[in-house]
Each structure stands twice: as C-alpha cells, then as structure tokens.
N, C-alpha and C. Protein backbone atom coordinates (compact mmCIF):
# COMPACT_ATOMS: atom_id res chain seq x y z
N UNK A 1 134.65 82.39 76.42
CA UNK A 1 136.06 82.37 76.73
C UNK A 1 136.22 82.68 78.22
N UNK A 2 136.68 81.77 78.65
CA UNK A 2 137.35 82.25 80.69
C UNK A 2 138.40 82.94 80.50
N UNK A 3 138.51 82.96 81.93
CA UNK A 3 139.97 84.57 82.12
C UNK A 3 140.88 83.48 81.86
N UNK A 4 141.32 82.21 81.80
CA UNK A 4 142.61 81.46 81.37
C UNK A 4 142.90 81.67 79.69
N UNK A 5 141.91 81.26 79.24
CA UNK A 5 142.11 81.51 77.58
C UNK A 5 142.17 82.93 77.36
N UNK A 6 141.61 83.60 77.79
CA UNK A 6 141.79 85.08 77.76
C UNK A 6 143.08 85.77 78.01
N UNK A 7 143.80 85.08 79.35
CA UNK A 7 145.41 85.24 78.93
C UNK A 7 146.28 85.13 78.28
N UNK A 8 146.36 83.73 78.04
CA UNK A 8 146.89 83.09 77.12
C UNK A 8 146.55 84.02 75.84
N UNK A 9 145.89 83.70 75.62
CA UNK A 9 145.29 85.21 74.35
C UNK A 9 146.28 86.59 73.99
N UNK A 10 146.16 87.07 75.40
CA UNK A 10 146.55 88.28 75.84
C UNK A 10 148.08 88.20 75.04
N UNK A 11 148.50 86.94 76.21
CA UNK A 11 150.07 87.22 76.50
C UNK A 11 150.60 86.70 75.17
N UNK A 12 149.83 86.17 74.17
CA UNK A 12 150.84 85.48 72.57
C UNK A 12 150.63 86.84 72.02
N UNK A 13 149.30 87.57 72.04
CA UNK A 13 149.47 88.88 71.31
C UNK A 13 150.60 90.13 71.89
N UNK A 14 150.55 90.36 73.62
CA UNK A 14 152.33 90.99 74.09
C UNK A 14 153.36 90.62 73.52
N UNK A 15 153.49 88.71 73.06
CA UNK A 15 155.20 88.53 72.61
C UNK A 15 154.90 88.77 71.17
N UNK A 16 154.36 89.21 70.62
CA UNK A 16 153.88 89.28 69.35
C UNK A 16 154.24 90.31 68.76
N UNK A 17 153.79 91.78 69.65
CA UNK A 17 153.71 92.62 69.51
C UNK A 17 155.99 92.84 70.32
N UNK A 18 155.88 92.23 71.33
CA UNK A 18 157.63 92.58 71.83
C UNK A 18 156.98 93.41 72.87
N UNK A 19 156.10 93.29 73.74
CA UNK A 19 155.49 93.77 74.97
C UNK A 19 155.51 92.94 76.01
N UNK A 20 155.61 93.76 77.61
CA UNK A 20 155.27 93.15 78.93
C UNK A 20 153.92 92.07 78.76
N UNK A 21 154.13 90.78 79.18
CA UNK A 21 152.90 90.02 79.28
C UNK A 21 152.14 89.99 80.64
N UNK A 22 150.95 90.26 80.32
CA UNK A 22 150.02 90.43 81.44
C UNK A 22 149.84 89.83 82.69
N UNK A 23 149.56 90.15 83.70
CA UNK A 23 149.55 89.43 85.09
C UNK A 23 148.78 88.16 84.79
N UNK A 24 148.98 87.33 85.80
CA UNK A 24 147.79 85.95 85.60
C UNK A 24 146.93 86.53 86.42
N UNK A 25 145.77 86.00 85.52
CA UNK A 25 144.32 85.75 86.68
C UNK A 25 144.46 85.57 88.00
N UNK A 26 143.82 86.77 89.01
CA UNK A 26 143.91 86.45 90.13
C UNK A 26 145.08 86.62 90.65
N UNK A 27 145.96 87.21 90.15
CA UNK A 27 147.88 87.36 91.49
C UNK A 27 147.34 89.12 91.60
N UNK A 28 146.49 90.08 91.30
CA UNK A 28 145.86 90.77 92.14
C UNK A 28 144.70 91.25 93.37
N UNK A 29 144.29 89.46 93.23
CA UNK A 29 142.92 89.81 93.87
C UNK A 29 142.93 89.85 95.28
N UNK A 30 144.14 89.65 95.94
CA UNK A 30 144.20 89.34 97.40
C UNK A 30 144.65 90.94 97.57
N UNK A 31 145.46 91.66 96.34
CA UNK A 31 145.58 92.96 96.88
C UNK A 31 144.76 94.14 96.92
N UNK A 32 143.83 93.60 95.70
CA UNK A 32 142.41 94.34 95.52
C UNK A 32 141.53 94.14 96.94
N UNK A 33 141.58 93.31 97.57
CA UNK A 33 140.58 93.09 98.41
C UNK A 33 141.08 93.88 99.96
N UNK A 34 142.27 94.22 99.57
CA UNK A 34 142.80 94.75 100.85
C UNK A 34 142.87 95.99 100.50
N UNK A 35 142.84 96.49 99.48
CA UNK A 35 142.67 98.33 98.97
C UNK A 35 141.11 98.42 99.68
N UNK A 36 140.22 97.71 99.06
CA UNK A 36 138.83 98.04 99.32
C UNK A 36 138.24 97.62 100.53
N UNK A 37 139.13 96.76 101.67
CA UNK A 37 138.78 96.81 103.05
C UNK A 37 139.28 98.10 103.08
N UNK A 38 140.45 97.99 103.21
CA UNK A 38 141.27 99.74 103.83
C UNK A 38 140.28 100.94 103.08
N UNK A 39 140.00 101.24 102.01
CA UNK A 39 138.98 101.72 101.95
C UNK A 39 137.48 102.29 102.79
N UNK A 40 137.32 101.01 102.86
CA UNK A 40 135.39 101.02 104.00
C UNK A 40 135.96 101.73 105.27
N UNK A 41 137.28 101.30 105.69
CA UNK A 41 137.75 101.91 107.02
C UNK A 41 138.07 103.34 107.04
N UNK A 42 138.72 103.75 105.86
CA UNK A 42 139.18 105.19 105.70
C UNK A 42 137.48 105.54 106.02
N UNK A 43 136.53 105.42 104.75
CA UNK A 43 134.98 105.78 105.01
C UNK A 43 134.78 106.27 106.56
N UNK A 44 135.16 105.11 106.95
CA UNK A 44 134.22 105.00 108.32
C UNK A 44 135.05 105.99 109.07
N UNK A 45 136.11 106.19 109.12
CA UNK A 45 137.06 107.02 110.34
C UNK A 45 136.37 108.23 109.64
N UNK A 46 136.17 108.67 108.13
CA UNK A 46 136.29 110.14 108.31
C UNK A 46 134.52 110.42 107.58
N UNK A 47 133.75 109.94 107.57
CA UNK A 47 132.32 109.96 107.34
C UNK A 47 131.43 110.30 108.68
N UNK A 48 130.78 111.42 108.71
CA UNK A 48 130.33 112.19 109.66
C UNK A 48 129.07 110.96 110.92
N UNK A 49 129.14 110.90 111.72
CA UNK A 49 128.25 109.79 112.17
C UNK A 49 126.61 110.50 111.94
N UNK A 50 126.25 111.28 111.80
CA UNK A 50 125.04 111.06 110.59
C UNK A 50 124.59 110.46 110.05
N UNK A 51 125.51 110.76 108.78
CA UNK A 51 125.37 110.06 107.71
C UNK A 51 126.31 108.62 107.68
N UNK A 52 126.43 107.94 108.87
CA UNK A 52 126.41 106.47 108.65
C UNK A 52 125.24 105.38 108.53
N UNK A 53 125.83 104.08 108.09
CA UNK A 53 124.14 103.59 107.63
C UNK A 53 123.19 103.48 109.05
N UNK A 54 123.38 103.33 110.27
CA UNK A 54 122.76 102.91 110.86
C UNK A 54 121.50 104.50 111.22
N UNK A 55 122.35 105.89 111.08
CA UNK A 55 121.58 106.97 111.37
C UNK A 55 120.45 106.75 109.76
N UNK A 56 121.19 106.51 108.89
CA UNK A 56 120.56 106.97 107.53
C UNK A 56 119.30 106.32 107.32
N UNK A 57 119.40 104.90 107.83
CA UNK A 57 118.19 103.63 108.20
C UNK A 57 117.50 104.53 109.21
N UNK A 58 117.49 104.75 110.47
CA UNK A 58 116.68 105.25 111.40
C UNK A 58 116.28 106.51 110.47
N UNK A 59 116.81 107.51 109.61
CA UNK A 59 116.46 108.48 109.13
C UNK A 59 115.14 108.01 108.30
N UNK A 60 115.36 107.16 107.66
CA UNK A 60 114.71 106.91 106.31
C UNK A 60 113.27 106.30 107.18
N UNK A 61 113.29 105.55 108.20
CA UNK A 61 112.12 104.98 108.64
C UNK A 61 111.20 105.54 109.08
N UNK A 62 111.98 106.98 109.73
CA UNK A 62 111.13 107.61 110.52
C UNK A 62 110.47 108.90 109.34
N UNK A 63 111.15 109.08 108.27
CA UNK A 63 110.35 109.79 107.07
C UNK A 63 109.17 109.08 106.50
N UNK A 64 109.81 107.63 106.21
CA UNK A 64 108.62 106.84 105.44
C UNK A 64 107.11 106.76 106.84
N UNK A 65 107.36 106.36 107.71
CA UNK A 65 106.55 106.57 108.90
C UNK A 65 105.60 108.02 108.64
N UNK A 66 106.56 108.78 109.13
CA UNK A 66 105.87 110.08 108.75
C UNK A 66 105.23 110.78 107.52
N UNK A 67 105.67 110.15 106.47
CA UNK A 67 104.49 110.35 105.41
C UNK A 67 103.96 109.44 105.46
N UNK A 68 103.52 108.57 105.78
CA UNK A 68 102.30 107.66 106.15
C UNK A 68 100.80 108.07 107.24
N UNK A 69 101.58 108.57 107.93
CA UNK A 69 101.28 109.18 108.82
C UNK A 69 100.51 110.61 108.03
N UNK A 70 101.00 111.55 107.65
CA UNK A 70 100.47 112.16 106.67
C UNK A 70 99.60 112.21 105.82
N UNK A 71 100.05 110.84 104.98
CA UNK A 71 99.28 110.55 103.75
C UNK A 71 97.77 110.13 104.52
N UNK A 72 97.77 109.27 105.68
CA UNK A 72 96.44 108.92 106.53
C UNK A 72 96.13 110.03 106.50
N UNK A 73 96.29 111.20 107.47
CA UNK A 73 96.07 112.11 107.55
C UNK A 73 95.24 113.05 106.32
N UNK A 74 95.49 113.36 105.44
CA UNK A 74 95.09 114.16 104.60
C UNK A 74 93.77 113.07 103.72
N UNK A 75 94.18 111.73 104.18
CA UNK A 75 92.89 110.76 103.39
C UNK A 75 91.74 110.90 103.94
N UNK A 76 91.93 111.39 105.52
CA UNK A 76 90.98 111.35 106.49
C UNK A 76 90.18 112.53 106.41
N UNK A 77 90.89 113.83 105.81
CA UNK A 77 90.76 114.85 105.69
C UNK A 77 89.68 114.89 104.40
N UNK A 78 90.43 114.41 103.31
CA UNK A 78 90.06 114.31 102.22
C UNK A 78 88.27 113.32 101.88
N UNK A 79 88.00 112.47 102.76
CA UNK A 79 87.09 111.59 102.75
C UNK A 79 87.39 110.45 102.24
N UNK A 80 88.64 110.50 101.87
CA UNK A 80 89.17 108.85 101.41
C UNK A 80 88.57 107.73 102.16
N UNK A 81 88.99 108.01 103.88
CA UNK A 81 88.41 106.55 104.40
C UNK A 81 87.38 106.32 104.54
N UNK A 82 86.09 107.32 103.66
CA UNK A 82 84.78 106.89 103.85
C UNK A 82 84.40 106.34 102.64
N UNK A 83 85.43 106.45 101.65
CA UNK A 83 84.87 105.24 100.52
C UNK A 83 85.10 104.16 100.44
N UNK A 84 84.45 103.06 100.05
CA UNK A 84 84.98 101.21 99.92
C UNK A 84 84.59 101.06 99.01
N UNK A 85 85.94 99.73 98.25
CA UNK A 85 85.43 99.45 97.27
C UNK A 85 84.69 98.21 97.17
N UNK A 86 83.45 98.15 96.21
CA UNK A 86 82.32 97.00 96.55
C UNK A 86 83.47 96.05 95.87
N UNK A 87 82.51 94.83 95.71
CA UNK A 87 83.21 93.75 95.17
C UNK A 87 83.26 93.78 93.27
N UNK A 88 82.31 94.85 92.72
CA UNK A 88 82.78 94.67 90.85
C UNK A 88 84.08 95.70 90.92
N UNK A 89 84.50 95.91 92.09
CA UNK A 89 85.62 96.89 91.51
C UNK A 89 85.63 98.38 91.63
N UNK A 90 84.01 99.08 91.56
CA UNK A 90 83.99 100.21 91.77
C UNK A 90 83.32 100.61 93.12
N UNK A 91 84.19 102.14 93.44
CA UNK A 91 84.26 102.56 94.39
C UNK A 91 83.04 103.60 94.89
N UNK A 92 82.40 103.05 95.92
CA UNK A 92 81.27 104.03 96.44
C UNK A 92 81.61 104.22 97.49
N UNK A 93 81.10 106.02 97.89
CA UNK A 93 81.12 106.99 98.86
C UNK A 93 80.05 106.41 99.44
N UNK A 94 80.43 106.72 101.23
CA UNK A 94 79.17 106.66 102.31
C UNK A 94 78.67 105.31 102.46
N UNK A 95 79.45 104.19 102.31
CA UNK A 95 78.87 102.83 102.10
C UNK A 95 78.98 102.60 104.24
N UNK A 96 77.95 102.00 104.17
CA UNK A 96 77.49 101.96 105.76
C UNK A 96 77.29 102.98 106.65
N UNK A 97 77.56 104.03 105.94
CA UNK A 97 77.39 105.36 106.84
C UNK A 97 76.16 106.12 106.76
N UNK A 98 75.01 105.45 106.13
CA UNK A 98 73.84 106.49 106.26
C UNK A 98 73.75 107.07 104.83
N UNK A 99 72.63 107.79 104.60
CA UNK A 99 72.39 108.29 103.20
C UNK A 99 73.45 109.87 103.04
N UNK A 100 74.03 109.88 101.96
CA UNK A 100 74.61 111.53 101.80
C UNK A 100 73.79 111.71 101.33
N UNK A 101 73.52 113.54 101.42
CA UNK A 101 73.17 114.35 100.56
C UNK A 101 73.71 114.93 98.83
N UNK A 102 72.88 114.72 98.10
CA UNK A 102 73.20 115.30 96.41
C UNK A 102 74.18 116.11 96.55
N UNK A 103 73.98 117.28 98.25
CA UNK A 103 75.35 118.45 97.74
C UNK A 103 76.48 117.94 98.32
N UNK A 104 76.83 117.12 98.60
CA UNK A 104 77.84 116.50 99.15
C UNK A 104 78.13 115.47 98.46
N UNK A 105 77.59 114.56 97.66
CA UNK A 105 78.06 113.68 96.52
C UNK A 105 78.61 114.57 95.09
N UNK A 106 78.11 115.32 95.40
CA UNK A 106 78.46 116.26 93.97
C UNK A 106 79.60 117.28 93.96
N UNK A 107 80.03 117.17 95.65
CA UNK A 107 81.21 118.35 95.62
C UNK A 107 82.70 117.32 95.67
N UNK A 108 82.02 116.23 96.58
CA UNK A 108 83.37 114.87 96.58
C UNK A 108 83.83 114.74 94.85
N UNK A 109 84.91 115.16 94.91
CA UNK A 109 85.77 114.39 93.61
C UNK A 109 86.51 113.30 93.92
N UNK A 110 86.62 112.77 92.84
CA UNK A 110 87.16 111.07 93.04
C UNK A 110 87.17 110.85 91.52
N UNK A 111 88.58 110.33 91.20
CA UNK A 111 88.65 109.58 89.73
C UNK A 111 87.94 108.21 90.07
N UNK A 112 87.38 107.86 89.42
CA UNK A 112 86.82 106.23 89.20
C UNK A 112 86.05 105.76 90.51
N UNK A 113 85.55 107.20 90.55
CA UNK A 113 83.93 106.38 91.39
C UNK A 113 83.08 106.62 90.84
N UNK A 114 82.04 106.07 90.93
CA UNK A 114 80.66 105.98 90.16
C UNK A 114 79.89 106.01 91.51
N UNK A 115 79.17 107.29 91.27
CA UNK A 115 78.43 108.21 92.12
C UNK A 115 77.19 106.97 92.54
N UNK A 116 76.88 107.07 93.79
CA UNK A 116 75.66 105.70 94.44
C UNK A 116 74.19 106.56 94.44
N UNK A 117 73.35 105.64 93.57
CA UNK A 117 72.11 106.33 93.70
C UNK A 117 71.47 106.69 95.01
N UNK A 118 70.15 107.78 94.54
CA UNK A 118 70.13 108.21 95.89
C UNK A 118 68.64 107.55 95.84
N UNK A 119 67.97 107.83 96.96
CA UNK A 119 66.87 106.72 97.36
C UNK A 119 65.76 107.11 96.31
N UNK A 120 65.25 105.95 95.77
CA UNK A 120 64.16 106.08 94.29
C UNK A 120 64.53 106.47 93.55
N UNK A 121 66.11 106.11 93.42
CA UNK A 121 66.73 106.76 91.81
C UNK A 121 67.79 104.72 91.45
N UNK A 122 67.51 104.60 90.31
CA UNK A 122 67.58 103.69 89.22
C UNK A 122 69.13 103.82 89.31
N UNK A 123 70.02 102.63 89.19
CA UNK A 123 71.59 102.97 88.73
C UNK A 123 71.63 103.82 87.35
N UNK A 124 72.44 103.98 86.64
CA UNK A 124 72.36 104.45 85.58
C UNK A 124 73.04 103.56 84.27
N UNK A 125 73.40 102.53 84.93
CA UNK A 125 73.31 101.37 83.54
C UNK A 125 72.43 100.58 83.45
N UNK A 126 71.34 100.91 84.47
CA UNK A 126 69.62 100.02 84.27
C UNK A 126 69.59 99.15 84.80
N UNK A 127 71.10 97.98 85.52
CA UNK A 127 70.64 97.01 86.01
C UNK A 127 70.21 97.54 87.70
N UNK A 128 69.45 96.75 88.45
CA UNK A 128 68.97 96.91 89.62
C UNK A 128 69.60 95.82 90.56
C-alpha cells in the first residue's frame, strides 16, 4: 500500500468515525525540512567548537594513530615482529634471525605457534 491509498484509507475511516481528515501526503514536508535545517543551525551556533565534526574527526585520527602506534610498540616489545607466518599457516619464532635458544623458545608465549625445532631435533608430526 503507498501513502495515497493509505490516505484515502485514513480519511473514509475519519468521516466514518465524524473526525478531522488527515493531511495529504507531503503538504508537511517542505515544513519538516525547514524545522530540521533550522535545527543543524541552532546545533551549530550553540555546540562547543570541540566537539564539532571537524575537531571530533581530527580527534578520532589522531587516537586511532596513536594506538597504532602503541599497539607497534608493545608488538615490538612483546616479540611479535620477530615471528612470520610460513606459508601452511603456522607461525614460527626467529625465522631468518639465527638459531634461539630452548630458554627463550620456552619462555615466548604465543597462541597458535608451533614451537621450530632446534638443530638435530625431528618436527614433531614426523614429516621432514
């Protein structure tokens, strides 16, 4: 049903009832649209320049920036950027960097790495 049949609708059930019949579609929309300009303007005259969009954008960029910035930070810290992942998917520590030591593979935590053998030691699902 469109807003025409929907009036029509409306307005047989008002004379029906012995009631005001409803506006037509659309003889408010030119005044609606001028409440909600005048609106954005009231906003803007009394909304602190802060918190307008253009500070709130520069706000937001320079947070997301800065936890990025961070998040590097603490990966670097953490040994994140010394792991890569091979090509089946799983992730090994120290790849191009030289052999680690057992006490240093064993203190790195990491969900879903699978620890890299150490020299004359066998993977541990047997293939070679």
């Amino acid at each position: 049903m469109n807003a025409g049949q929907q009036h029509l609708l409306d307005t047989y059930r008002a004379a029906q009832r012995g009631e005001a019949a409803p506006p037509a579609p659309g003889t408010h929309t030119v005044r609606t649209a001028r409440e909600i300009q005048q609106w954005y303007r009231f906003r803007a005259v009394v909304t602190a320049p802060a918190d307008r969009l253009p500070s709130r954008l520069r706000r937001a960029v320079h947070s997301a920036a800065a936890g990025l910035l961070r998040r590097g930070a603490a990966e670097r810290v953490d040994g994140a950027a010394d792991r890569l992942e091979g090509v089946d998917g799983v992730v090994r520590s120290g790849v191009g960097r030289g052999q680690m030591s057992e006490a240093g593979r064993a203190s790195t935590s990491g969900v879903g790495r699978a620890p890299t053998p150490g020299p004359g030691r066998a993977p541990a699902s047997g293939a070679m």
